[in-house]
PDB file of N, CA and C in Angstrom:
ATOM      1  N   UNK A   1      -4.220-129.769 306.896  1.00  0.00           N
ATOM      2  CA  UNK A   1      -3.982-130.503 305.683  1.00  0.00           C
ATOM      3  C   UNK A   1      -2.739-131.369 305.861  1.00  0.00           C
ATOM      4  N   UNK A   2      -2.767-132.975 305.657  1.00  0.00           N
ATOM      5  CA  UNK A   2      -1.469-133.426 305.592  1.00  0.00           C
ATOM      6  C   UNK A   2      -1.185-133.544 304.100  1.00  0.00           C
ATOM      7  N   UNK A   3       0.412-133.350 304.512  1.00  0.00           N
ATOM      8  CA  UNK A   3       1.145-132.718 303.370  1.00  0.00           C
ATOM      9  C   UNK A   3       2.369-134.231 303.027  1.00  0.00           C
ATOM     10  N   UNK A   4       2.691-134.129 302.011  1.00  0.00           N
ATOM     11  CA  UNK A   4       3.913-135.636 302.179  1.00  0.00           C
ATOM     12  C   UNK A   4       4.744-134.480 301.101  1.00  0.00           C
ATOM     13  N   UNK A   5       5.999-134.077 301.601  1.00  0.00           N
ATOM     14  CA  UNK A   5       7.074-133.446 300.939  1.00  0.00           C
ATOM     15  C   UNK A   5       8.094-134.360 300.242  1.00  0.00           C
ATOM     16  N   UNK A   6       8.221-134.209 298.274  1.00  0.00           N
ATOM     17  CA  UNK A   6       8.907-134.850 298.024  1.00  0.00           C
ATOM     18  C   UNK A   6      10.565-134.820 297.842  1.00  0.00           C
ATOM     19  N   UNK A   7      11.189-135.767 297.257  1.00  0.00           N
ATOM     20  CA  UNK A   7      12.395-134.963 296.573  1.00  0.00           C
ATOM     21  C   UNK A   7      12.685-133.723 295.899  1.00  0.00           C
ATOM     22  N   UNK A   8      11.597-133.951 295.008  1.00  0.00           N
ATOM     23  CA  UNK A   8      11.801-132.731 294.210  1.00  0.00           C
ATOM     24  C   UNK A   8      11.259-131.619 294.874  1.00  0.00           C
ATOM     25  N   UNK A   9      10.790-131.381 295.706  1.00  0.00           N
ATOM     26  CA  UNK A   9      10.777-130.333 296.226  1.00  0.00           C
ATOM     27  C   UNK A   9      12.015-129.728 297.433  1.00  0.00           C
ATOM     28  N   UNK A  10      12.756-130.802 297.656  1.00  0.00           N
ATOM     29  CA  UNK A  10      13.667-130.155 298.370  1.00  0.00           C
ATOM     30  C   UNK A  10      15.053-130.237 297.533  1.00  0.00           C
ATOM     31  N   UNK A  11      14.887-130.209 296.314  1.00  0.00           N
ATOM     32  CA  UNK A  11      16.016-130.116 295.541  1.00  0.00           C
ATOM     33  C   UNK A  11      16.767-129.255 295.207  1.00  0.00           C
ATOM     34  N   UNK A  12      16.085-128.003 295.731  1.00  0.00           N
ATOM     35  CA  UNK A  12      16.721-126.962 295.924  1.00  0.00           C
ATOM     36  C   UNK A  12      17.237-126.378 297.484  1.00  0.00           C
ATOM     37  N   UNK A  13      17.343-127.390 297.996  1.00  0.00           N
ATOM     38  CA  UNK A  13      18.396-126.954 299.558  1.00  0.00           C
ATOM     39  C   UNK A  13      17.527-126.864 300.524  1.00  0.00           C
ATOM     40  N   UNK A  14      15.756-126.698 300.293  1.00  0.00           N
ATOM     41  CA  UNK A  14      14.739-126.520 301.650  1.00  0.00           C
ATOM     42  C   UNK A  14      14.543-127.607 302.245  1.00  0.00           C
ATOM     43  N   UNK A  15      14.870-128.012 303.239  1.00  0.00           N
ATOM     44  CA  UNK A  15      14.208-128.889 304.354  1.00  0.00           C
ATOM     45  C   UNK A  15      12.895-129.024 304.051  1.00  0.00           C
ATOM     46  N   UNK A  16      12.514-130.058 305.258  1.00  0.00           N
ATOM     47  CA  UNK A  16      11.315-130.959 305.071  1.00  0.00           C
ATOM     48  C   UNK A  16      10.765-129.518 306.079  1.00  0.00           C
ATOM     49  N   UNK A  17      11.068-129.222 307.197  1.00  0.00           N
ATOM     50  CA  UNK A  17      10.837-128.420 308.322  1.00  0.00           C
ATOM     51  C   UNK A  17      10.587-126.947 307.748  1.00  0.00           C
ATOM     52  N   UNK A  18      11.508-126.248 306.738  1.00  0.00           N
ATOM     53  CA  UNK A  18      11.133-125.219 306.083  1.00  0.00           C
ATOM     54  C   UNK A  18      10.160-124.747 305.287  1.00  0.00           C
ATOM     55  N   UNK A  19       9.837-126.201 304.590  1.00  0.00           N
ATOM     56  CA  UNK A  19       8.757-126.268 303.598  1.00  0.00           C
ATOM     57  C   UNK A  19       7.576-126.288 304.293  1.00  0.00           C
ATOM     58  N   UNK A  20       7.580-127.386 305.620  1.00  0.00           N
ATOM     59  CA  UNK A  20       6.659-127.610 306.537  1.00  0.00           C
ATOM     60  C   UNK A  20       5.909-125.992 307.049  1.00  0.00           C
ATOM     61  N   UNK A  21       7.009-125.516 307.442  1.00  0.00           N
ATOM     62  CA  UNK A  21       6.665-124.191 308.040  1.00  0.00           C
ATOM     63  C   UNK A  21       6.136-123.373 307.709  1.00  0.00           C
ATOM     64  N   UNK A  22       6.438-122.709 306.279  1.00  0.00           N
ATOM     65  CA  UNK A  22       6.191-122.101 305.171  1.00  0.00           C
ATOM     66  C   UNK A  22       4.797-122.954 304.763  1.00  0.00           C
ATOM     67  N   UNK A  23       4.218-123.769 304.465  1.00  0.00           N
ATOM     68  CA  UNK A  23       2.981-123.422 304.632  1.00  0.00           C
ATOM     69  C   UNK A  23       2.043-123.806 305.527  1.00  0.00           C
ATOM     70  N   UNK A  24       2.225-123.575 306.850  1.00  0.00           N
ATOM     71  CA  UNK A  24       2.051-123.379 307.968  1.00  0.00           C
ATOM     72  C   UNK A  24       1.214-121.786 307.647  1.00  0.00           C
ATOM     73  N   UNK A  25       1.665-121.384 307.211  1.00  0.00           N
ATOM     74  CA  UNK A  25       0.981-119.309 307.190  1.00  0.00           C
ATOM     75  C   UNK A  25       1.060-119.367 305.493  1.00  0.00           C
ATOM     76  N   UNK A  26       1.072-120.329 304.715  1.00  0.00           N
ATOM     77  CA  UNK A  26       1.109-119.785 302.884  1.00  0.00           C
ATOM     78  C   UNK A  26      -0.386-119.459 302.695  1.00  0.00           C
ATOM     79  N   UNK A  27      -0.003-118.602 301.543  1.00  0.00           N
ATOM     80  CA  UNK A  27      -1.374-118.346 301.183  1.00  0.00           C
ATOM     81  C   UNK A  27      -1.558-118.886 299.771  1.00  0.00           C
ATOM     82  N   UNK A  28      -2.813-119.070 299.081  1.00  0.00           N
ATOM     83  CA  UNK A  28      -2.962-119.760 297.770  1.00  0.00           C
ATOM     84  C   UNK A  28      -3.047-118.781 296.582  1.00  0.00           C
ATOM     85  N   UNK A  29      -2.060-118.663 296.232  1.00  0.00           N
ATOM     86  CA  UNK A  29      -2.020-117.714 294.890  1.00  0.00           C
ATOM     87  C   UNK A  29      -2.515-118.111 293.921  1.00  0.00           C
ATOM     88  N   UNK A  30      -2.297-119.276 292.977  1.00  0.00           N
ATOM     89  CA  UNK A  30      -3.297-119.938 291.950  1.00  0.00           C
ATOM     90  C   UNK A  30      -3.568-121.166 292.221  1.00  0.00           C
ATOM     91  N   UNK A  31      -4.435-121.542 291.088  1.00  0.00           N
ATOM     92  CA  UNK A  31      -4.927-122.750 290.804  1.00  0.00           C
ATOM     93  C   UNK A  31      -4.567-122.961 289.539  1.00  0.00           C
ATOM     94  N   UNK A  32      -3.763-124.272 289.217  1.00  0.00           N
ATOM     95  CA  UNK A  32      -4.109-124.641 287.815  1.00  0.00           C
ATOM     96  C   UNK A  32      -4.005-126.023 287.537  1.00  0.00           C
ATOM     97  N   UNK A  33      -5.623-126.102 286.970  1.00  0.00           N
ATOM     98  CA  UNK A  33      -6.340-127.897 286.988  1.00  0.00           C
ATOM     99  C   UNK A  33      -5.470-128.089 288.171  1.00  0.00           C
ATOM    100  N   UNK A  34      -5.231-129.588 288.819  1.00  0.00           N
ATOM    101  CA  UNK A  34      -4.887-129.988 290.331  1.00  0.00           C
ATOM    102  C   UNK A  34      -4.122-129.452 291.029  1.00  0.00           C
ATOM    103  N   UNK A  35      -2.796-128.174 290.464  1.00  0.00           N
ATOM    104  CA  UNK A  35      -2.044-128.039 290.916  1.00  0.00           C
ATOM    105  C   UNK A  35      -2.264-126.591 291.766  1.00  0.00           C
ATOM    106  N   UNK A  36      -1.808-126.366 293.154  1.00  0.00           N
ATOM    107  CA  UNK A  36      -2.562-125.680 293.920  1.00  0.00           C
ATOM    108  C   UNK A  36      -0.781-124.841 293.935  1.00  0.00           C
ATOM    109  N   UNK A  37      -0.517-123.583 293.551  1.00  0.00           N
ATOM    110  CA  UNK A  37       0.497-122.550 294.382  1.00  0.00           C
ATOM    111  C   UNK A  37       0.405-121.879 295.411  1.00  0.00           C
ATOM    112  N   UNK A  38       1.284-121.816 296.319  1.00  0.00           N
ATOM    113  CA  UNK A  38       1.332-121.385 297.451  1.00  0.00           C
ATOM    114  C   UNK A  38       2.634-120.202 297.853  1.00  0.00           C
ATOM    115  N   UNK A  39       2.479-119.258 298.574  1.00  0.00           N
ATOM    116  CA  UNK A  39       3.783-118.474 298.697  1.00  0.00           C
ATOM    117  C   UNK A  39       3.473-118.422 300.265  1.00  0.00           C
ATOM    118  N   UNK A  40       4.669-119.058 301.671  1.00  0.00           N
ATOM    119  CA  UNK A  40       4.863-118.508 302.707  1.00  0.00           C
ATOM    120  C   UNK A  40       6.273-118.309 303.253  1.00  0.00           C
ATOM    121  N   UNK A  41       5.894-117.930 304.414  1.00  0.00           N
ATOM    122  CA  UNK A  41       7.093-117.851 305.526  1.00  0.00           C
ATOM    123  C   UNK A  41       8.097-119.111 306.233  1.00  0.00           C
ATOM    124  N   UNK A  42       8.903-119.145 305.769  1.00  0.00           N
ATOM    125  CA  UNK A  42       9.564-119.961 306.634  1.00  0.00           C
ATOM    126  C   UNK A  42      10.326-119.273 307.967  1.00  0.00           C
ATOM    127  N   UNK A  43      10.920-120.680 308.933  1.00  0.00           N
ATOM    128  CA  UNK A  43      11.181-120.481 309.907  1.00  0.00           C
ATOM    129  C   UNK A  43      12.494-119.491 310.000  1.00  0.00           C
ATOM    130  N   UNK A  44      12.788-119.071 308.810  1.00  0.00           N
ATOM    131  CA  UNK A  44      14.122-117.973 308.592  1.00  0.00           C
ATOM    132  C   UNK A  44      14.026-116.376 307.841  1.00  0.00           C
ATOM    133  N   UNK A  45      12.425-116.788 308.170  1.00  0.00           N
ATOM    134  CA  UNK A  45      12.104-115.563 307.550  1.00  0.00           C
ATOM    135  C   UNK A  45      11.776-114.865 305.755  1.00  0.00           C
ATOM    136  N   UNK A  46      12.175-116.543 304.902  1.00  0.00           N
ATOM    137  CA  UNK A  46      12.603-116.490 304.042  1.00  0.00           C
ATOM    138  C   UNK A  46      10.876-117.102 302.878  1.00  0.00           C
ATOM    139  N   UNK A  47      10.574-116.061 301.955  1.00  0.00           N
ATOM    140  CA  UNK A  47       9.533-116.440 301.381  1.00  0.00           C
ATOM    141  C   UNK A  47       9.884-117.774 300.530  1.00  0.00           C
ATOM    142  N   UNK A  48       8.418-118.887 300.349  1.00  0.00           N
ATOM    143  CA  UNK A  48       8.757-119.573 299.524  1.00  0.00           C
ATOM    144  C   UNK A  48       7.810-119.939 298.948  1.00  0.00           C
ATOM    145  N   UNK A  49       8.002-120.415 297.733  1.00  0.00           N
ATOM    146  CA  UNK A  49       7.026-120.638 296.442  1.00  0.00           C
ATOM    147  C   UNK A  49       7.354-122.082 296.580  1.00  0.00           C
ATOM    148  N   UNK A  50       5.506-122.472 296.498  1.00  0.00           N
ATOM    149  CA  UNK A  50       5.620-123.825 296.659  1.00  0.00           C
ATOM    150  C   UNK A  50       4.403-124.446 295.767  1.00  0.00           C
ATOM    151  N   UNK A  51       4.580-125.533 295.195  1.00  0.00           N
ATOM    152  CA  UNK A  51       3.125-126.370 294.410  1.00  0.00           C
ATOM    153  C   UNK A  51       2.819-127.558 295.052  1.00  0.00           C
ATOM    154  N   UNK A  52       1.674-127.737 295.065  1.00  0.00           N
ATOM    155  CA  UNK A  52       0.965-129.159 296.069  1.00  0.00           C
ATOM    156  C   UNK A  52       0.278-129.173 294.662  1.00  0.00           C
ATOM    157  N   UNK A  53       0.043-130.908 294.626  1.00  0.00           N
ATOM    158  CA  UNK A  53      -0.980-131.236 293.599  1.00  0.00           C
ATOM    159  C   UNK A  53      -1.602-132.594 294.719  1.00  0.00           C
ATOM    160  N   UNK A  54      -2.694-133.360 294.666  1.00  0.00           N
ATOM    161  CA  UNK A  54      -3.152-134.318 294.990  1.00  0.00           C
ATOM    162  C   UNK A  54      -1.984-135.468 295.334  1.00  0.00           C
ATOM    163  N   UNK A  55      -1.659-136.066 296.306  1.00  0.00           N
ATOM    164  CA  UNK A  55      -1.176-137.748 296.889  1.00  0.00           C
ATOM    165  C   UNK A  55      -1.532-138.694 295.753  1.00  0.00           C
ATOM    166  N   UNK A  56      -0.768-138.979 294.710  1.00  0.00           N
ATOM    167  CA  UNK A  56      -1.071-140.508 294.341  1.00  0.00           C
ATOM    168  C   UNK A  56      -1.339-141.226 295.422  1.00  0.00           C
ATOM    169  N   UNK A  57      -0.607-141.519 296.708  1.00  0.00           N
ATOM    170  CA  UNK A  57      -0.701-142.535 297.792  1.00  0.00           C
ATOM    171  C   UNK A  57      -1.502-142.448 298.848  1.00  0.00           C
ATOM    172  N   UNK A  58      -2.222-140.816 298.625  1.00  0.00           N
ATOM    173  CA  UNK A  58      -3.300-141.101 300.052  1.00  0.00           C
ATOM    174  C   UNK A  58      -4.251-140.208 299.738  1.00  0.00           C
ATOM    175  N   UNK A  59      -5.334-140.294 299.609  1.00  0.00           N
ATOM    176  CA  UNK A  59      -6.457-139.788 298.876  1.00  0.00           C
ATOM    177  C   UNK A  59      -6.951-138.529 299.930  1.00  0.00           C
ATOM    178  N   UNK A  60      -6.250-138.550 301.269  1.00  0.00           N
ATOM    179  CA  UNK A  60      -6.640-137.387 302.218  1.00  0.00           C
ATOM    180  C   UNK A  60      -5.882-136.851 302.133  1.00  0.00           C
ATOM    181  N   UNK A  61      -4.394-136.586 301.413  1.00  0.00           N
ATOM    182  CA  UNK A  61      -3.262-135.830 301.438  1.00  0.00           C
ATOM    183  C   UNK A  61      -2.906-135.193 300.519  1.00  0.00           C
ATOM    184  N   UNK A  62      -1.778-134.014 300.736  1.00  0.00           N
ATOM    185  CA  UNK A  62      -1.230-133.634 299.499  1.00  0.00           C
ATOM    186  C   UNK A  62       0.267-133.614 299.278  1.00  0.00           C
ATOM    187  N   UNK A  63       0.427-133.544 298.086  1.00  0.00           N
ATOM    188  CA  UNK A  63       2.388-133.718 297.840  1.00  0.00           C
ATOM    189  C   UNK A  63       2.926-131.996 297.430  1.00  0.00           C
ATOM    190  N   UNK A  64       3.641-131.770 297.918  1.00  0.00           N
ATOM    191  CA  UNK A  64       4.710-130.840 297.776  1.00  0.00           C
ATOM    192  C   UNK A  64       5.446-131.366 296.492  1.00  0.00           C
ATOM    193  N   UNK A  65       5.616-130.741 295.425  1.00  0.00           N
ATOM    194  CA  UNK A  65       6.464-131.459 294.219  1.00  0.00           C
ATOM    195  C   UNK A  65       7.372-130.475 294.181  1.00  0.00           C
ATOM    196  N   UNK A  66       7.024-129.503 294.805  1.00  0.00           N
ATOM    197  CA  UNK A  66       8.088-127.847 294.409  1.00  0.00           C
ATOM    198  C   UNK A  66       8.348-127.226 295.560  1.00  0.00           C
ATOM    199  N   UNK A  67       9.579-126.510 295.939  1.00  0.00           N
ATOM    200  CA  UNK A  67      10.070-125.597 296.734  1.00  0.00           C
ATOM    201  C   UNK A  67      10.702-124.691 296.397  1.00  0.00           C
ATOM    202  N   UNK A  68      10.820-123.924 296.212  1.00  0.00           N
ATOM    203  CA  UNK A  68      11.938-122.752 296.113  1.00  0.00           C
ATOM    204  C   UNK A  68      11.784-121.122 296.573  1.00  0.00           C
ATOM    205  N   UNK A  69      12.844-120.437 296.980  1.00  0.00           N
ATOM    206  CA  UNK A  69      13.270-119.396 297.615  1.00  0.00           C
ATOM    207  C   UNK A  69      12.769-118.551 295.896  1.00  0.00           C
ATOM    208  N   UNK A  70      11.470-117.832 296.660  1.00  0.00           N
ATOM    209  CA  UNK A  70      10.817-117.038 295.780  1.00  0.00           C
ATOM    210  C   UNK A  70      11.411-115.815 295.431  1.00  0.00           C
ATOM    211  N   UNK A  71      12.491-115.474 296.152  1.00  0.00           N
ATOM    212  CA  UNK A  71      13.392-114.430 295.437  1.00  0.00           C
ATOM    213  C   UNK A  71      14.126-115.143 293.686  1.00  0.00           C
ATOM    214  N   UNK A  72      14.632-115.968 294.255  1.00  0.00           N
ATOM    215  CA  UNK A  72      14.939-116.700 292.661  1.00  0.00           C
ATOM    216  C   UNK A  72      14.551-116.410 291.520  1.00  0.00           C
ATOM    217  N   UNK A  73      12.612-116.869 291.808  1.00  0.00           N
ATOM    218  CA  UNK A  73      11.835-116.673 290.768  1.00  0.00           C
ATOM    219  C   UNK A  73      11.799-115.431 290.316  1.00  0.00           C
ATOM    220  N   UNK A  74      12.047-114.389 291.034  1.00  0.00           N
ATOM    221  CA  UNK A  74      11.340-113.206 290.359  1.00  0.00           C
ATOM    222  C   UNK A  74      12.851-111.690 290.133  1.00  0.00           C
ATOM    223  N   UNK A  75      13.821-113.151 290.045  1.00  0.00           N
ATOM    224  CA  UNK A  75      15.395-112.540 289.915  1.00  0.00           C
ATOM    225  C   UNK A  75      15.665-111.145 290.473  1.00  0.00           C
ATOM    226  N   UNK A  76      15.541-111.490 292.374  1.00  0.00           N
ATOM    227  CA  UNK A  76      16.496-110.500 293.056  1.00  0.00           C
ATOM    228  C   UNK A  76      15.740-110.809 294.391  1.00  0.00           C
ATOM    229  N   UNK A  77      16.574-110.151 295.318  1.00  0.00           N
ATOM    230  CA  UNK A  77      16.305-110.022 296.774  1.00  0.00           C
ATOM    231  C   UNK A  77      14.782-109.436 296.923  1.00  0.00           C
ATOM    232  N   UNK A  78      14.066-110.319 297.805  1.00  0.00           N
ATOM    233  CA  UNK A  78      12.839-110.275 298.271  1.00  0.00           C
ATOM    234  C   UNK A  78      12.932-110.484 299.867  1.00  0.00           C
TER     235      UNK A  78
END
């Protein structure tokens, strides 16, 4: 799947390479209408929660709009 990672998804401190990585092995936790969640591994070992919805700009791709260190979300060390 090509992926185009935006700002807002690395607005919380993840690299293009972390995000990259992480879903490299994510798996798809929900669906809701276009927006696809994902939780993987990055290259530090570190889980991450991520949302892809459809490319406005390329009809074979998808955008990363979200990143974040899934410990955050679920308030504490994971």
């Amino acid at each position: 799947m090509k992926v185009r990672i935006t700002s807002g998804a690395r607005k919380h401190g993840l690299t293009r390479t972390r995000i990259l990585t992480a879903l490299e092995n994510a798996e798809l936790i929900d669906t809701v209408g276009d927006k696809q969640v994902f939780l993987g591994t990055d290259d530090q070992g570190v889980e991450l929660h991520m949302i892809l919805v459809p490319d406005d700009r390329d009809l074979d791709r998808m955008s990363c709009i979200h990143a974040i260190q899934y410990h955050y979300l679920i308030g504490g060390d994971r």
